[in-house]
C-alpha atoms as a PDB file:
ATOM      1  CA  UNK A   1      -6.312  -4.159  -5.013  1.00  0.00           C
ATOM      2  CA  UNK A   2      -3.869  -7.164  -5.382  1.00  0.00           C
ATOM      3  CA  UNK A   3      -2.952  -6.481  -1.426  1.00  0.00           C
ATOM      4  CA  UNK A   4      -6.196  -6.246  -0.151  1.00  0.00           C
ATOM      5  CA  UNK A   5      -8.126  -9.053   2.056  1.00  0.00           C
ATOM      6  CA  UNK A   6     -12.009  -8.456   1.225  1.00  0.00           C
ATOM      7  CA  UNK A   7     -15.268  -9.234   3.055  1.00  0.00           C
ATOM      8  CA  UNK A   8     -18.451  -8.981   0.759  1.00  0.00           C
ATOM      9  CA  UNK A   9     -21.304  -8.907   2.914  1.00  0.00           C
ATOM     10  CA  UNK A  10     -25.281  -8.378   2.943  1.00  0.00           C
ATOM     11  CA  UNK A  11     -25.081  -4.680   5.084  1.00  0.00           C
ATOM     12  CA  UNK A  12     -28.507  -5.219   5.862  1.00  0.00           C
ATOM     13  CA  UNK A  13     -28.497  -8.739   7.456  1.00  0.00           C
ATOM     14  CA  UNK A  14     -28.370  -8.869  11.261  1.00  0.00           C
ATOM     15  CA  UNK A  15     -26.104 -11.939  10.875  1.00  0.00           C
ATOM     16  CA  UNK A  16     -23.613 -10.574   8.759  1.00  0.00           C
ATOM     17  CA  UNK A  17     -23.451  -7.664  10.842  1.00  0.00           C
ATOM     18  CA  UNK A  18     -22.434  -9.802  13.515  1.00  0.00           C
ATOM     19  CA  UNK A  19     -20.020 -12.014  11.764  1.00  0.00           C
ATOM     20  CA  UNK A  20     -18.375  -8.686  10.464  1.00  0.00           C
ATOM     21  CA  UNK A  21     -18.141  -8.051  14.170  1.00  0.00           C
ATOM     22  CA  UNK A  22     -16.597 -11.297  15.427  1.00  0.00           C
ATOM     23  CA  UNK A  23     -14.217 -11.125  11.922  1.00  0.00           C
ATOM     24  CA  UNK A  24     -13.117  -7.661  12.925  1.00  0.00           C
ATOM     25  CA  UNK A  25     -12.605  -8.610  16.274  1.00  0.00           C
ATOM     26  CA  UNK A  26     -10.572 -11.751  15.284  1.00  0.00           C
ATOM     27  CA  UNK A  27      -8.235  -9.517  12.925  1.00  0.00           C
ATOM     28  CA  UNK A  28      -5.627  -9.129  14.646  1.00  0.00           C
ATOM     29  CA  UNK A  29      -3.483  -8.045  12.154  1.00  0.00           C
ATOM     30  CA  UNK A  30      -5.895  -5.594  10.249  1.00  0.00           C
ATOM     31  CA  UNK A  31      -5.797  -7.616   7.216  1.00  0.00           C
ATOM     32  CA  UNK A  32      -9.166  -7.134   6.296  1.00  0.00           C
ATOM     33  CA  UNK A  33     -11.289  -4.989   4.614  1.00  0.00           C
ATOM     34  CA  UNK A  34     -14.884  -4.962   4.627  1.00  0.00           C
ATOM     35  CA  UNK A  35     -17.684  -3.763   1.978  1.00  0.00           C
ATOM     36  CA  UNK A  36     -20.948  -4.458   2.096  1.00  0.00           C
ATOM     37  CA  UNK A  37     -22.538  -6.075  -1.197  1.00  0.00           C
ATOM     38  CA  UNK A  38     -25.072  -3.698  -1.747  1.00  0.00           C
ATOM     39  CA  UNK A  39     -22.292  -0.406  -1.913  1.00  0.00           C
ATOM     40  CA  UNK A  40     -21.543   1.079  -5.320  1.00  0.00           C
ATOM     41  CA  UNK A  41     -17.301  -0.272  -4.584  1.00  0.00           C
ATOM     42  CA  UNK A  42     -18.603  -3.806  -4.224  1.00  0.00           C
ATOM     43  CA  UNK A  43     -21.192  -3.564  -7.142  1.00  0.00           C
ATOM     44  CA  UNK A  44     -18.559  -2.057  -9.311  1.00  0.00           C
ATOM     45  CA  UNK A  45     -15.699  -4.581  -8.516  1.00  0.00           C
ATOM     46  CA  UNK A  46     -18.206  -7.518  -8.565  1.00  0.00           C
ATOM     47  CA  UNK A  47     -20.044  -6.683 -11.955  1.00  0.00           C
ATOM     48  CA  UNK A  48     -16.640  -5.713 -13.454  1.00  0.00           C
ATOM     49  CA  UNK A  49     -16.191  -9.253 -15.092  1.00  0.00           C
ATOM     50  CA  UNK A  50     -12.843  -9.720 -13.121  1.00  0.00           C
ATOM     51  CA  UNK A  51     -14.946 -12.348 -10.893  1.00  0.00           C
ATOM     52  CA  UNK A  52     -17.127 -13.884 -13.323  1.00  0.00           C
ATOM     53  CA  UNK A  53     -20.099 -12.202 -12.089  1.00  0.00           C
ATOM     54  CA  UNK A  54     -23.272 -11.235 -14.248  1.00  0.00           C
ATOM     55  CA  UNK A  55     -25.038 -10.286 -10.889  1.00  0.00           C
ATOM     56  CA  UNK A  56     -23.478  -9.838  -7.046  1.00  0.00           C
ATOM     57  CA  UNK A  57     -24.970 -12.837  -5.633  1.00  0.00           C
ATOM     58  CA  UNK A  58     -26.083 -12.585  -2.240  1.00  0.00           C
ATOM     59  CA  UNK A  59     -24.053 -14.673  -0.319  1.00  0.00           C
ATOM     60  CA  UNK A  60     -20.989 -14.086   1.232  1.00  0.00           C
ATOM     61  CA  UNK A  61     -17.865 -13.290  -1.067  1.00  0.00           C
ATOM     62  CA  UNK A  62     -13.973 -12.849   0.204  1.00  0.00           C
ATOM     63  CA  UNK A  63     -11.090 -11.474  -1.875  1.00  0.00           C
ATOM     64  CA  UNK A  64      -7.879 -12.579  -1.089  1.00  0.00           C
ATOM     65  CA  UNK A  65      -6.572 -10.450  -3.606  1.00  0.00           C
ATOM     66  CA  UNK A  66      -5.944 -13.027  -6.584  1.00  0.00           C
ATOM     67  CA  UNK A  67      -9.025 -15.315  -6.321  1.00  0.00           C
ATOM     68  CA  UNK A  68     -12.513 -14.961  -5.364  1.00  0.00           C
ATOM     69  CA  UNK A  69     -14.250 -17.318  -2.672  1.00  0.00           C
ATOM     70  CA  UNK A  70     -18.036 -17.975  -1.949  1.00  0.00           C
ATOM     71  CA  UNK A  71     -20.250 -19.503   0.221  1.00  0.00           C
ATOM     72  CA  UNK A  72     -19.037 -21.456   2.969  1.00  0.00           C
ATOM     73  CA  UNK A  73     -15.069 -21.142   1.189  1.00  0.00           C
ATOM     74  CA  UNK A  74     -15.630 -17.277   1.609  1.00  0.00           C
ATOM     75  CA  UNK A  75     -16.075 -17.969   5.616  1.00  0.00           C
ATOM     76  CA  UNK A  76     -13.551 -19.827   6.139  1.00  0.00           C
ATOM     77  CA  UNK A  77     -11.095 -18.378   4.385  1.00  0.00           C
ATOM     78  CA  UNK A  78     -12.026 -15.296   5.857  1.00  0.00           C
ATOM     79  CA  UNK A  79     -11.518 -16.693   9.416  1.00  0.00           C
ATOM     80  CA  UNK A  80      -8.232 -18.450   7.977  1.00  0.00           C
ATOM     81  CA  UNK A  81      -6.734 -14.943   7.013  1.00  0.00           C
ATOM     82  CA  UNK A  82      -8.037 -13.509  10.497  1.00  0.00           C
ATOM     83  CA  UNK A  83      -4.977 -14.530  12.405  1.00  0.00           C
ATOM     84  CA  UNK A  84      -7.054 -14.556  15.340  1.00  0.00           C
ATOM     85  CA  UNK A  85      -7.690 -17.118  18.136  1.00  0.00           C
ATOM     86  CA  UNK A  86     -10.720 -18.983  16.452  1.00  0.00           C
ATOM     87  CA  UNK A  87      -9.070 -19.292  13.137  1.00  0.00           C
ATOM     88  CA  UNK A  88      -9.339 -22.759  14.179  1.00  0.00           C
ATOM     89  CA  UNK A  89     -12.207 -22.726  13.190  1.00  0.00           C
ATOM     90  CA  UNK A  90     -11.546 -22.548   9.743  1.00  0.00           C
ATOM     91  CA  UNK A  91     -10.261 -26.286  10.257  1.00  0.00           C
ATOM     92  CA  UNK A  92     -14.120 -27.239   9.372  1.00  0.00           C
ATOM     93  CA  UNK A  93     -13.136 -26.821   5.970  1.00  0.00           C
ATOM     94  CA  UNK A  94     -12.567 -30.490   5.597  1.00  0.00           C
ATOM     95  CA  UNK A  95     -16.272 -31.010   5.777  1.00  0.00           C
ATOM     96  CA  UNK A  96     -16.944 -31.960   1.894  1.00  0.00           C
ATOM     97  CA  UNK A  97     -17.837 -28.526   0.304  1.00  0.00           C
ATOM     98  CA  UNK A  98     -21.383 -30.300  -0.834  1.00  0.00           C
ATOM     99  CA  UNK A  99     -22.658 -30.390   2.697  1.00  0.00           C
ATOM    100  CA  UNK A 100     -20.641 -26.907   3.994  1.00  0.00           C
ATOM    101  CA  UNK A 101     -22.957 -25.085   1.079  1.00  0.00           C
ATOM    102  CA  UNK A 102     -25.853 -27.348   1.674  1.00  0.00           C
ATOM    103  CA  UNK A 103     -25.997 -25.502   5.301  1.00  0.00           C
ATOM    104  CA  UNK A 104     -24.788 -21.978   4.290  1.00  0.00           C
ATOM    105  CA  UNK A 105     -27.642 -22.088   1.804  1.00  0.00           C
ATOM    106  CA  UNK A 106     -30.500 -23.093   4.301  1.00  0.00           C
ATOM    107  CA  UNK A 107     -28.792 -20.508   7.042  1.00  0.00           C
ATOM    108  CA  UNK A 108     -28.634 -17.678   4.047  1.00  0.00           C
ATOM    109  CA  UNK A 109     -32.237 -18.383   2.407  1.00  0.00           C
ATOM    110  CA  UNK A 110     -33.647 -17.867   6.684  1.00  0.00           C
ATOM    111  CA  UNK A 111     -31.149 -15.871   7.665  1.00  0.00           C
ATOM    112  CA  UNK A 112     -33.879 -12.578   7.715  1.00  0.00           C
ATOM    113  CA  UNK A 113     -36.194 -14.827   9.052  1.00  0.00           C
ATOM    114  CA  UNK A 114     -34.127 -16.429  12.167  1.00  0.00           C
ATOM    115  CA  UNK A 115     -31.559 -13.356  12.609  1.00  0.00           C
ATOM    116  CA  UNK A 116     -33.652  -9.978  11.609  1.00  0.00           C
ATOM    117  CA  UNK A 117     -32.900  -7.418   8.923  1.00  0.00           C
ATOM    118  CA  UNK A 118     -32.435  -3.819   9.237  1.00  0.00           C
ATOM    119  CA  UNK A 119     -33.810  -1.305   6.343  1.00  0.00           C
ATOM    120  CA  UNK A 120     -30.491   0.219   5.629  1.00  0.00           C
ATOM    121  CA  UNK A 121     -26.515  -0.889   6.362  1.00  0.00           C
ATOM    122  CA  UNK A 122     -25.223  -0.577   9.698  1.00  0.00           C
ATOM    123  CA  UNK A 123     -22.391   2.314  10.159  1.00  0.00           C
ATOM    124  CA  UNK A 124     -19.355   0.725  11.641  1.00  0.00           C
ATOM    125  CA  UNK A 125     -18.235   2.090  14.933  1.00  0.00           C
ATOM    126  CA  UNK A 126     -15.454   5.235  14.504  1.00  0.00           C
ATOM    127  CA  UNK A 127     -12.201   2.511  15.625  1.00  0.00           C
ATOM    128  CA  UNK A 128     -12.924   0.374  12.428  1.00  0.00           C
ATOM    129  CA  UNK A 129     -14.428   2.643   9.936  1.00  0.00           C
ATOM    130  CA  UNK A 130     -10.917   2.931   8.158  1.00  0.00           C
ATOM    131  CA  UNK A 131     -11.516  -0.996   7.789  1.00  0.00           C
ATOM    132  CA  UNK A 132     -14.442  -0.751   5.626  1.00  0.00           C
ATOM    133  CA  UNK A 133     -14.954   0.320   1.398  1.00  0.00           C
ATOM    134  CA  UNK A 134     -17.308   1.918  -0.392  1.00  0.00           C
END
């Protein structure tokens, strides 16, 4: 596990479906693995006290193999360990942490709302499927 680069992510959020995407796409390097929050790997890993956890919250989580990051850290250093051409992005981490969460918490509490939901996870397409756990 030490080696591995992992995305937690809500499998049955339209948005995080699509940021999966983007992060897959971005990943040049195949660094990361994916896993939604809701499988039994992620519930297992999360809830094994290793984290911190007494619950798997339900925001975003990344693993960079020695630390855990959420929120708005978990994006960007998601995007950060990408590789890809918008790492860049990533750069918004100077933005004090107070207001980054303050507008990861409003997107995440609408994010059903303004994005959509599906009833069950999403199956990856075949080319990635060896990118995903659990």
């Amino acid at each position: 596990m030490k080696e591995k680069r992992i995305v937690f992510y809500d499998g049955k959020c339209i948005l995080c479906n699509k940021s999966v995407g983007f992060l897959l796409k971005q990943d040049i390097h195949k660094r990361l693995s994916f896993a939604t929050i809701q499988s039994d790997f992620a519930q297992q890993l999360i809830l094994s006290g290793q984290f911190g956890f007494i619950e798997a919250p339900e925001s975003v989580l990344f693993y960079d193999g020695n630390r855990i990051f959420t929120k708005s850290d978990a994006v960007f250093e998601a995007l950060k360990q990408s590789k890809g051409r918008k790492r860049w992005l990533s750069y918004f981490r100077i933005i004090p942490k107070i207001l980054r969460d303050f507008v990861y918490d409003i997107i995440a509490r609408n994010r059903y709302k303004w994005f959509g939901k599906t009833d069950s996870c999403i199956l990856p397409p075949e080319n990635w499927k060896e990118r995903f756990l659990g």
